[in-house]
Each structure stands twice: as C-alpha cells, then as structure tokens.
PDB file of N, CA and C in Angstrom:
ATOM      1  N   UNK A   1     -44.009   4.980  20.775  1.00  0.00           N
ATOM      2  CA  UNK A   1     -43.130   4.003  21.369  1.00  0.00           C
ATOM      3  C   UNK A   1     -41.689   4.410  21.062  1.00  0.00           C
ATOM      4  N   UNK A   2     -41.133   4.716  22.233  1.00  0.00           N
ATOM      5  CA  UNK A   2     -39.218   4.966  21.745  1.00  0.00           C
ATOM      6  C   UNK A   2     -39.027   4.264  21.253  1.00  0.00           C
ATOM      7  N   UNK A   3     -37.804   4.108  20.363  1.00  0.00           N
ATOM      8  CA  UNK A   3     -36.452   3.539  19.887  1.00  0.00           C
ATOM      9  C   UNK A   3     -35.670   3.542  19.470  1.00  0.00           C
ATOM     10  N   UNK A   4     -34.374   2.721  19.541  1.00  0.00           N
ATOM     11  CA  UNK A   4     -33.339   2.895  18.949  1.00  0.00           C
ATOM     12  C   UNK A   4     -32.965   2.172  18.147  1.00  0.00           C
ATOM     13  N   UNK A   5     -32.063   2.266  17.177  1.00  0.00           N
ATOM     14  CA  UNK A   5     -31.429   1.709  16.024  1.00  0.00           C
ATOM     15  C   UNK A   5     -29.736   1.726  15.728  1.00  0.00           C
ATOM     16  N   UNK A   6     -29.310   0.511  16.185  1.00  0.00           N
ATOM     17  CA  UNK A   6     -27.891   0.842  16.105  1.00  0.00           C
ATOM     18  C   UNK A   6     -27.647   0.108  14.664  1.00  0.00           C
ATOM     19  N   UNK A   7     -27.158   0.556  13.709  1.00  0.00           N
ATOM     20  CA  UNK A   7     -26.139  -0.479  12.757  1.00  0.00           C
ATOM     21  C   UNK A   7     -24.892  -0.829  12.415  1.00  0.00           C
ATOM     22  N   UNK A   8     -24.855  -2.448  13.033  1.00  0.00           N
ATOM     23  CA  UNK A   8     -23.341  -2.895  13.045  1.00  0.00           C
ATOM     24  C   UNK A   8     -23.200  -3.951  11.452  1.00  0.00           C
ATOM     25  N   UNK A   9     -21.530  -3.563  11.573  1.00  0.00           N
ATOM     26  CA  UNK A   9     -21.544  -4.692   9.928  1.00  0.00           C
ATOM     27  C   UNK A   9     -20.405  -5.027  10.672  1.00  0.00           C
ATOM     28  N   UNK A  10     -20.346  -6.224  11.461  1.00  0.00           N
ATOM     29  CA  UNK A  10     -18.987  -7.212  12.009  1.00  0.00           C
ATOM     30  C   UNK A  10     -18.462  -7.866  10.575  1.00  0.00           C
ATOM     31  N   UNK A  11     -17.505  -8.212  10.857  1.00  0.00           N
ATOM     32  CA  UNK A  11     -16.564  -8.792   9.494  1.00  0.00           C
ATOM     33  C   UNK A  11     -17.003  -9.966   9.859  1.00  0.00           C
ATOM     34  N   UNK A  12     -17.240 -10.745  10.720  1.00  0.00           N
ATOM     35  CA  UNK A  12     -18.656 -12.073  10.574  1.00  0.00           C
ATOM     36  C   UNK A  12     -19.537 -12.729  11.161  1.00  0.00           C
ATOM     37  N   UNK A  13     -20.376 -13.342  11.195  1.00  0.00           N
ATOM     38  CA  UNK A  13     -21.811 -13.526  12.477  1.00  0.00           C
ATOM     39  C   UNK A  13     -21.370 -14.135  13.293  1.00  0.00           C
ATOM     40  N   UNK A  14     -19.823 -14.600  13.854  1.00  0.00           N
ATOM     41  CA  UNK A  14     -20.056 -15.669  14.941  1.00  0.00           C
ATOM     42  C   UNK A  14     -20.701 -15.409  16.299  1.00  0.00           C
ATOM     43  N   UNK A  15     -20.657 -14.262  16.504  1.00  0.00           N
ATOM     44  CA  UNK A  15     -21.475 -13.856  17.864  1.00  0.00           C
ATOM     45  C   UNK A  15     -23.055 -13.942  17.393  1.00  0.00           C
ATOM     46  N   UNK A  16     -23.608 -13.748  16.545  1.00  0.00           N
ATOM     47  CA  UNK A  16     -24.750 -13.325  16.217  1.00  0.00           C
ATOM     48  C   UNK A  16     -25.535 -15.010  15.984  1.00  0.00           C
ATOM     49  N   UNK A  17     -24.874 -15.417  15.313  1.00  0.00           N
ATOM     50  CA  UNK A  17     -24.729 -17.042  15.295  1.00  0.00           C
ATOM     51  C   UNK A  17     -24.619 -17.995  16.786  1.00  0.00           C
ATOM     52  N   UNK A  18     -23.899 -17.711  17.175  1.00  0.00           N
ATOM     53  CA  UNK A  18     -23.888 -17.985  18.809  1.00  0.00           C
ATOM     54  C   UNK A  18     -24.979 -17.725  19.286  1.00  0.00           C
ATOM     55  N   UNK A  19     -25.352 -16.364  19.541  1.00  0.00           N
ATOM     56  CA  UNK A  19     -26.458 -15.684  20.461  1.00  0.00           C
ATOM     57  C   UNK A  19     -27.950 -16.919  19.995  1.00  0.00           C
ATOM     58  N   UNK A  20     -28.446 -16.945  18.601  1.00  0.00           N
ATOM     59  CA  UNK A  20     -29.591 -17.095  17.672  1.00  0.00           C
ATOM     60  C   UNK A  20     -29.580 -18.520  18.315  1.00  0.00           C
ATOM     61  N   UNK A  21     -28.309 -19.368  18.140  1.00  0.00           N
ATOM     62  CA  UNK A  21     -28.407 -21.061  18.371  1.00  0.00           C
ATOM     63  C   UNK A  21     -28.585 -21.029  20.157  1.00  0.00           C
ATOM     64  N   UNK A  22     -27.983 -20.380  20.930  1.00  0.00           N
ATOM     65  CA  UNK A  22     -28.243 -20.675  22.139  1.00  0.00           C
ATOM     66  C   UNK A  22     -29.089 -20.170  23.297  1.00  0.00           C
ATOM     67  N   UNK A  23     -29.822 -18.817  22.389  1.00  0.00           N
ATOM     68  CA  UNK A  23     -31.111 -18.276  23.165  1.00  0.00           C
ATOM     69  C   UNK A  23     -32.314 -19.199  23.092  1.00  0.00           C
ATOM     70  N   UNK A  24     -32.657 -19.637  22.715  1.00  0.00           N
ATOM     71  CA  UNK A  24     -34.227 -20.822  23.346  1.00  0.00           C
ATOM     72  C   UNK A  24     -33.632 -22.051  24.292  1.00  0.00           C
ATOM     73  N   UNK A  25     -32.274 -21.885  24.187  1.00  0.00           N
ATOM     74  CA  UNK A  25     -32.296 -23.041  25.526  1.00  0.00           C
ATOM     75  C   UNK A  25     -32.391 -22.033  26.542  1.00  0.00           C
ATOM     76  N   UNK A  26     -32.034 -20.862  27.148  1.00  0.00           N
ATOM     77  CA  UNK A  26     -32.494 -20.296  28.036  1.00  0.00           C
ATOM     78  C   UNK A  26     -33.746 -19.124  27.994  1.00  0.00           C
ATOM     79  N   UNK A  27     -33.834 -18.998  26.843  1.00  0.00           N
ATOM     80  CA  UNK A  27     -35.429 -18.289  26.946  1.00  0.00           C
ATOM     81  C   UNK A  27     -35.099 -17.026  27.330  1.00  0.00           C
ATOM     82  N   UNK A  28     -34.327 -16.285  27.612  1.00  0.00           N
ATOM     83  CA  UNK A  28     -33.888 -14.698  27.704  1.00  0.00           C
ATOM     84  C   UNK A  28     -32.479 -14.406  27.537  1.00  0.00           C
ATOM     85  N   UNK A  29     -32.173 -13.084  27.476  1.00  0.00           N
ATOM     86  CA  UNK A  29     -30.811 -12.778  27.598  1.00  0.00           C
ATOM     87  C   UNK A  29     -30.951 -11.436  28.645  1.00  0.00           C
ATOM     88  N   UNK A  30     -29.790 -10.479  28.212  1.00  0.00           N
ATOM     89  CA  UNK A  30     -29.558  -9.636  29.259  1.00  0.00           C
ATOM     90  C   UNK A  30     -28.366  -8.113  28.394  1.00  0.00           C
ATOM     91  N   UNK A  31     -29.533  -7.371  28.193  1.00  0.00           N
ATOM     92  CA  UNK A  31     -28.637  -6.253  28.077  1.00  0.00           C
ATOM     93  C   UNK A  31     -27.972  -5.089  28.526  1.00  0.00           C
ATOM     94  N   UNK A  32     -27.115  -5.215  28.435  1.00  0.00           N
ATOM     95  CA  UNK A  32     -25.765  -4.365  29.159  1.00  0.00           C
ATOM     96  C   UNK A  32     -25.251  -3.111  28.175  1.00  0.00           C
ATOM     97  N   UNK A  33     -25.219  -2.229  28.437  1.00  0.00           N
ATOM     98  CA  UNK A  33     -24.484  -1.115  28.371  1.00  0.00           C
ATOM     99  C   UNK A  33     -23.382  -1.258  28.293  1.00  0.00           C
ATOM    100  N   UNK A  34     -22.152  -1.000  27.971  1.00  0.00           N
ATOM    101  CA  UNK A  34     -20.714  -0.928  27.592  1.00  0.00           C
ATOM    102  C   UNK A  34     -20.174   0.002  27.262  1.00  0.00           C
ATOM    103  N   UNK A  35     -18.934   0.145  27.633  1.00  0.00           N
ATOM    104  CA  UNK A  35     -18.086   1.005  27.020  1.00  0.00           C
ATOM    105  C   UNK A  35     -16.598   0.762  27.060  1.00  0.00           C
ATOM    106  N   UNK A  36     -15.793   1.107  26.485  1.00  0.00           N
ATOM    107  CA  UNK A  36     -14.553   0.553  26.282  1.00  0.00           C
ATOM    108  C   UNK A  36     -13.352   1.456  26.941  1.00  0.00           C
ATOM    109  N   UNK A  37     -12.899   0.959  27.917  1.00  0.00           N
ATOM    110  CA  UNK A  37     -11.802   1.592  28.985  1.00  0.00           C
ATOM    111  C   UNK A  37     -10.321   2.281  27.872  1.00  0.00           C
ATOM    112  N   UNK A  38      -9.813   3.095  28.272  1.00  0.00           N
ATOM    113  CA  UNK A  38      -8.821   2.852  27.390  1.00  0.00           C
ATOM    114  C   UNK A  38      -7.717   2.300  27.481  1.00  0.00           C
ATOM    115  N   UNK A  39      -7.432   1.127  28.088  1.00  0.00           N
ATOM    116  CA  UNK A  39      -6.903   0.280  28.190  1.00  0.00           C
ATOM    117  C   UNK A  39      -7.206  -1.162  27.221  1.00  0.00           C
ATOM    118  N   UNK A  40      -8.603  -0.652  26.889  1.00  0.00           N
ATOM    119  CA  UNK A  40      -8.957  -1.609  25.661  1.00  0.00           C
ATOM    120  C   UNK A  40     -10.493  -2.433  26.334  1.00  0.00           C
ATOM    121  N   UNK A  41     -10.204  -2.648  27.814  1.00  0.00           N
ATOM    122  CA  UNK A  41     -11.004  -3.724  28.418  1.00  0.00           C
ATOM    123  C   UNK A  41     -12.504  -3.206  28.334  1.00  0.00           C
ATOM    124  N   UNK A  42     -13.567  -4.031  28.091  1.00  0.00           N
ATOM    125  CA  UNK A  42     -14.701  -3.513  28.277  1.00  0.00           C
ATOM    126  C   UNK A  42     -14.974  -3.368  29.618  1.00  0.00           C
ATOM    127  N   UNK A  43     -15.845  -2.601  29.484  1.00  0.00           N
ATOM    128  CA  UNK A  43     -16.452  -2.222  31.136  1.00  0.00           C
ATOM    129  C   UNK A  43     -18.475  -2.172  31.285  1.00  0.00           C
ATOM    130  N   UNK A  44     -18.600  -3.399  31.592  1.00  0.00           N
ATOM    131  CA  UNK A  44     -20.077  -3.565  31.610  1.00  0.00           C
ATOM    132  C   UNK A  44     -20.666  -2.872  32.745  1.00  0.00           C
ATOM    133  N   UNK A  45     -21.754  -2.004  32.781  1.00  0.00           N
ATOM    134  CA  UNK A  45     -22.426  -1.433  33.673  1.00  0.00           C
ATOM    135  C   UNK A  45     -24.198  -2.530  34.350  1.00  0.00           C
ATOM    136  N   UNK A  46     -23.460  -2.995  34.894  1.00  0.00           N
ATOM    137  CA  UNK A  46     -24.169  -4.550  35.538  1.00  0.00           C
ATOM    138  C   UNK A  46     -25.388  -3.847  36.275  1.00  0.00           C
ATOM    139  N   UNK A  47     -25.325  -2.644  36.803  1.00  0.00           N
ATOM    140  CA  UNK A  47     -26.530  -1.766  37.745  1.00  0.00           C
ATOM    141  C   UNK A  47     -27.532  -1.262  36.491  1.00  0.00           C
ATOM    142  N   UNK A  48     -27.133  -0.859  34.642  1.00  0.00           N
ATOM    143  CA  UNK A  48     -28.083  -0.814  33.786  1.00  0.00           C
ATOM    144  C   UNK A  48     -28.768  -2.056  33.166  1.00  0.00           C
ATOM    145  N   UNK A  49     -28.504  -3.339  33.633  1.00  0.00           N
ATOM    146  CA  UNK A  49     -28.515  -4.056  32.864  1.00  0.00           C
ATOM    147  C   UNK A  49     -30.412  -4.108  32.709  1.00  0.00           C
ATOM    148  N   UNK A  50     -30.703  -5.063  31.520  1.00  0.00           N
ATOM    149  CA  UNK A  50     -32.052  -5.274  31.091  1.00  0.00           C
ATOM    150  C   UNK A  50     -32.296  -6.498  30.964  1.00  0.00           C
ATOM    151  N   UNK A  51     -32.964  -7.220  31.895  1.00  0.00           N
ATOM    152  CA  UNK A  51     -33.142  -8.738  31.618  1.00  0.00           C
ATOM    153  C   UNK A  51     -34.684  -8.657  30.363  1.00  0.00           C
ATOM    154  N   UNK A  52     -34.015  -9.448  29.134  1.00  0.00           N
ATOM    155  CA  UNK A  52     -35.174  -9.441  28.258  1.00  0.00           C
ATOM    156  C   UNK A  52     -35.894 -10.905  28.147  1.00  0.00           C
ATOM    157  N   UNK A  53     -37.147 -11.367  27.870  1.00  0.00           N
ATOM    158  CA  UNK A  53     -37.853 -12.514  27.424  1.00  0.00           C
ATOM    159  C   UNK A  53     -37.768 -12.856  26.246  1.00  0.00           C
ATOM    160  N   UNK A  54     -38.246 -11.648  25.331  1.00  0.00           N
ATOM    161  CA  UNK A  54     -39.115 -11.769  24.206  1.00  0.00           C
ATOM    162  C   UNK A  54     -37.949 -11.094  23.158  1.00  0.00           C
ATOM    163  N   UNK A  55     -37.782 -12.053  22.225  1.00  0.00           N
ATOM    164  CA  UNK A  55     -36.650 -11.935  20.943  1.00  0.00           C
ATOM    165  C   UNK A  55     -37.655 -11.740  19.625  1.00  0.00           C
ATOM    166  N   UNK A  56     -37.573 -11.140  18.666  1.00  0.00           N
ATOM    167  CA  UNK A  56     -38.308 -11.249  17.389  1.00  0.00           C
ATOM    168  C   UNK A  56     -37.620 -10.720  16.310  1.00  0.00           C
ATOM    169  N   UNK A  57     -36.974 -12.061  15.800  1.00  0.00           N
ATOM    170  CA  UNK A  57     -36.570 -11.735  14.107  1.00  0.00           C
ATOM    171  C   UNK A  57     -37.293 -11.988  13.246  1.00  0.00           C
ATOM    172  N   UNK A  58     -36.959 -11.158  12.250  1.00  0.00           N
ATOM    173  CA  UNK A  58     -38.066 -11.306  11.039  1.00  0.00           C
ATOM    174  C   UNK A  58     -36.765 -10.507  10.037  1.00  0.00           C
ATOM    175  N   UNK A  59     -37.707 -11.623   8.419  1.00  0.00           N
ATOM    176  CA  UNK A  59     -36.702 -10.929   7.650  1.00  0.00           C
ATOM    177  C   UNK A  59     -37.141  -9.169   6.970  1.00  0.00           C
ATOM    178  N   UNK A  60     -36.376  -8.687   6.356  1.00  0.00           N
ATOM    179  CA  UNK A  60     -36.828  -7.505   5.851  1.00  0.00           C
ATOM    180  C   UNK A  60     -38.045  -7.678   4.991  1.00  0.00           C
ATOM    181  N   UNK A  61     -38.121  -8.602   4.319  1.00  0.00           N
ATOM    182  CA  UNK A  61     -39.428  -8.817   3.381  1.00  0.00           C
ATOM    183  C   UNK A  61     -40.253  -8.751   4.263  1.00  0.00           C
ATOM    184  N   UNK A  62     -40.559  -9.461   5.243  1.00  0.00           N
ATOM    185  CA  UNK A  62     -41.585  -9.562   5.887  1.00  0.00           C
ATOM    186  C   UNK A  62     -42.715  -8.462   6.865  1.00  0.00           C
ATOM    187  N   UNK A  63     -41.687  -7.183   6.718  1.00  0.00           N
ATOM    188  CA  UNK A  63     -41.834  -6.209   7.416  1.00  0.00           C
ATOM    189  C   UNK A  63     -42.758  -5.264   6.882  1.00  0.00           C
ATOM    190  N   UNK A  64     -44.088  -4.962   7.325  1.00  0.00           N
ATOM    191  CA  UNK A  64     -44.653  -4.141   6.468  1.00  0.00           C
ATOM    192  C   UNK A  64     -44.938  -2.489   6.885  1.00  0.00           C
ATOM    193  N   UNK A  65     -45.569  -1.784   5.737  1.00  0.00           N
ATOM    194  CA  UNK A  65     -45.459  -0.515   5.547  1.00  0.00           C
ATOM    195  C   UNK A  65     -45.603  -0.148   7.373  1.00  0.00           C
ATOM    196  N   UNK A  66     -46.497  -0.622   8.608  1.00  0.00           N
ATOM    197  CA  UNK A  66     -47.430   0.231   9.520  1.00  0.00           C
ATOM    198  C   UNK A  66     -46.406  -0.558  10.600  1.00  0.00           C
ATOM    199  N   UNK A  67     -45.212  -1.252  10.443  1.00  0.00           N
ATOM    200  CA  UNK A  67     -44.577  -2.082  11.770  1.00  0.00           C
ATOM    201  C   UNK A  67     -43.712  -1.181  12.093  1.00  0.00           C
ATOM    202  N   UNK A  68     -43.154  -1.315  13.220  1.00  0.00           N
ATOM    203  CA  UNK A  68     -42.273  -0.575  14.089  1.00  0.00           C
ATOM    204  C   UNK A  68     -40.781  -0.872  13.134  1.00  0.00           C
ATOM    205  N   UNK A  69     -40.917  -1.717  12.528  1.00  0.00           N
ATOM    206  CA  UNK A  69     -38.863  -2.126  12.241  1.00  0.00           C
ATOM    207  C   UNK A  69     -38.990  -1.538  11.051  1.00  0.00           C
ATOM    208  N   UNK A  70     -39.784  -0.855  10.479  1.00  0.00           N
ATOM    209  CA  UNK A  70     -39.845  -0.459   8.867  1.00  0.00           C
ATOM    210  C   UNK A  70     -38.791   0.894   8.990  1.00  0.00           C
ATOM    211  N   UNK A  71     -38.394   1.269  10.016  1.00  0.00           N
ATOM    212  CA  UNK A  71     -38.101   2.429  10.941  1.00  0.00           C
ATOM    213  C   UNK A  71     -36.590   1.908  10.051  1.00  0.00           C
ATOM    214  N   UNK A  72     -36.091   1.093  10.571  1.00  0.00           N
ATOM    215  CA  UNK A  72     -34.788   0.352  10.215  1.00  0.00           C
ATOM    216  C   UNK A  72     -34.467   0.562   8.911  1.00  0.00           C
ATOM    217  N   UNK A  73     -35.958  -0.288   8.143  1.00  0.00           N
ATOM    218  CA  UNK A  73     -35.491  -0.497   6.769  1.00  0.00           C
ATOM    219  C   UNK A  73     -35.735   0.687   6.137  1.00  0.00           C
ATOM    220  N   UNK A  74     -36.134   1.574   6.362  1.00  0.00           N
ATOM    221  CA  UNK A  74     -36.159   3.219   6.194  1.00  0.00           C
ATOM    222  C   UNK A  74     -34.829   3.811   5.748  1.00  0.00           C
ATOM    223  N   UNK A  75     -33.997   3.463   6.829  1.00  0.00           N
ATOM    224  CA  UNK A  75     -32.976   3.747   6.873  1.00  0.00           C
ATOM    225  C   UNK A  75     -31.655   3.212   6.353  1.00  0.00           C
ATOM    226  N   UNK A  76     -31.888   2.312   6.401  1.00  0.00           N
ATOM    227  CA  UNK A  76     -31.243   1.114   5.062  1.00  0.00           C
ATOM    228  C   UNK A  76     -31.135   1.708   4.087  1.00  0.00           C
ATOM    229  N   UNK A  77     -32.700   2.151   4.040  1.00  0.00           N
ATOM    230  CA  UNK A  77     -32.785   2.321   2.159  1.00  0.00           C
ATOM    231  C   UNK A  77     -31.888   3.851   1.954  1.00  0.00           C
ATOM    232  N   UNK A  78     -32.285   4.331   3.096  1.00  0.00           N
ATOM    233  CA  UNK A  78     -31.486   5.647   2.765  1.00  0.00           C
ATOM    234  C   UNK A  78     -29.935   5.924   2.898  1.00  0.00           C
ATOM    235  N   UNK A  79     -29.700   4.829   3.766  1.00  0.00           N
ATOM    236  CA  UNK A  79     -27.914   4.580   3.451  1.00  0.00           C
ATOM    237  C   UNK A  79     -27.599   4.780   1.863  1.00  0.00           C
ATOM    238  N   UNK A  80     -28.151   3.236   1.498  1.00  0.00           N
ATOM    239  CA  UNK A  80     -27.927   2.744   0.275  1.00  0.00           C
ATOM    240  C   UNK A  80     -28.094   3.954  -1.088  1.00  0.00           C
ATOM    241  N   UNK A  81     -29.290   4.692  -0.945  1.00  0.00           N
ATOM    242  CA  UNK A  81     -29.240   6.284  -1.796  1.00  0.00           C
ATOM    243  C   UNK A  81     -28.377   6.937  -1.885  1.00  0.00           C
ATOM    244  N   UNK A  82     -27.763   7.293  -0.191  1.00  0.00           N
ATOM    245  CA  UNK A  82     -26.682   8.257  -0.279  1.00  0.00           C
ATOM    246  C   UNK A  82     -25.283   7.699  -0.841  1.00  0.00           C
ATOM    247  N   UNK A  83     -25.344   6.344  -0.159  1.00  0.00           N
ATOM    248  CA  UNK A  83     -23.603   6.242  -0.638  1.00  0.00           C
ATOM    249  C   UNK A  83     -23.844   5.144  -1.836  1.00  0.00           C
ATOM    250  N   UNK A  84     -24.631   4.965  -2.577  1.00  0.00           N
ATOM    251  CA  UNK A  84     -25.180   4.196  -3.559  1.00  0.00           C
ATOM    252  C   UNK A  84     -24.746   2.676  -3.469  1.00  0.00           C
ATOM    253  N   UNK A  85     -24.752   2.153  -2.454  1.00  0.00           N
ATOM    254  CA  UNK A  85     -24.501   0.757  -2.277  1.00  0.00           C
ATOM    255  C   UNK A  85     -25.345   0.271  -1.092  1.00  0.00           C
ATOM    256  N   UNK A  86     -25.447  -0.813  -1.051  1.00  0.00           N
ATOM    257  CA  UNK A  86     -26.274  -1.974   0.095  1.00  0.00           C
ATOM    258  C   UNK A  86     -25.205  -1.483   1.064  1.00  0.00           C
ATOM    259  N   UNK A  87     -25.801  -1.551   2.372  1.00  0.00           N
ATOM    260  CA  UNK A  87     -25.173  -1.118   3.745  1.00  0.00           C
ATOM    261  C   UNK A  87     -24.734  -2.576   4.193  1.00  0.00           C
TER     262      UNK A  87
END
C-alpha cells in the first residue's frame, strides 16, 4: 500500500482544531495540492483535488507493531535519535 508522510510542527493547532471540531458535521473533506505563488498567494490545483470520507486518528500508543502508521512513529523515533530531542 503507498504512502506518504509529511511532518508539520505549526506554532499552534488552530487549523487542526478547526478541521477535528467541524469534520463530522459534514462527514468528508477534500484534498488539494498547493503551492505557493511567489507573490505569496496560494494556488490550489482544484483539477487534483481528492474528495475523502473516511478520517482515522489514533493516538501513538495505540498504534501497533503490524499497522500502517507505525511507518510514522518509526520515524519519529528516528528524528528524536538523531537530533536527540522529541520532534
């Protein structure tokens, strides 16, 4: 199964907070591709977009050795080795 793994550290959750409280009143979202003009403005590519259903958070504890997101915390851990701190 592909995937990808991006890791962001925003200086604070309000988007993430937003997204979490107002996705089950509509039951999907929609992902877009972006990139940033240099003029500053984003520029959404509306012809890639991905209409999604299905959301699944879970915390890191919960994640075990044979799941797909262990992929993540893999990598976590190996941040944290190299530059000897929590990511």
């Amino acid at each position: 199964m592909p995937s990808r793994l991006k890791l962001l550290e925003p200086a604070a959750d309000t988007n993430l907070r937003f997204f979490l409280d107002n996705y089950p009143a509509g039951g999907s979202f929609i992902l877009v591709p972006t990139y940033v003009k240099e003029n500053g403005e984003p520029d959404l590519m509306m012809d890639l977009a991905i209409l999604k259903h299905d959301l699944s958070i879970r915390r890191v504890a919960d994640i075990g050795k044979s799941d797909l997101e262990i992929i993540g915390v893999q990598l976590l851990e190996q941040m944290e080795a190299r530059d000897g701190s929590p990511p």
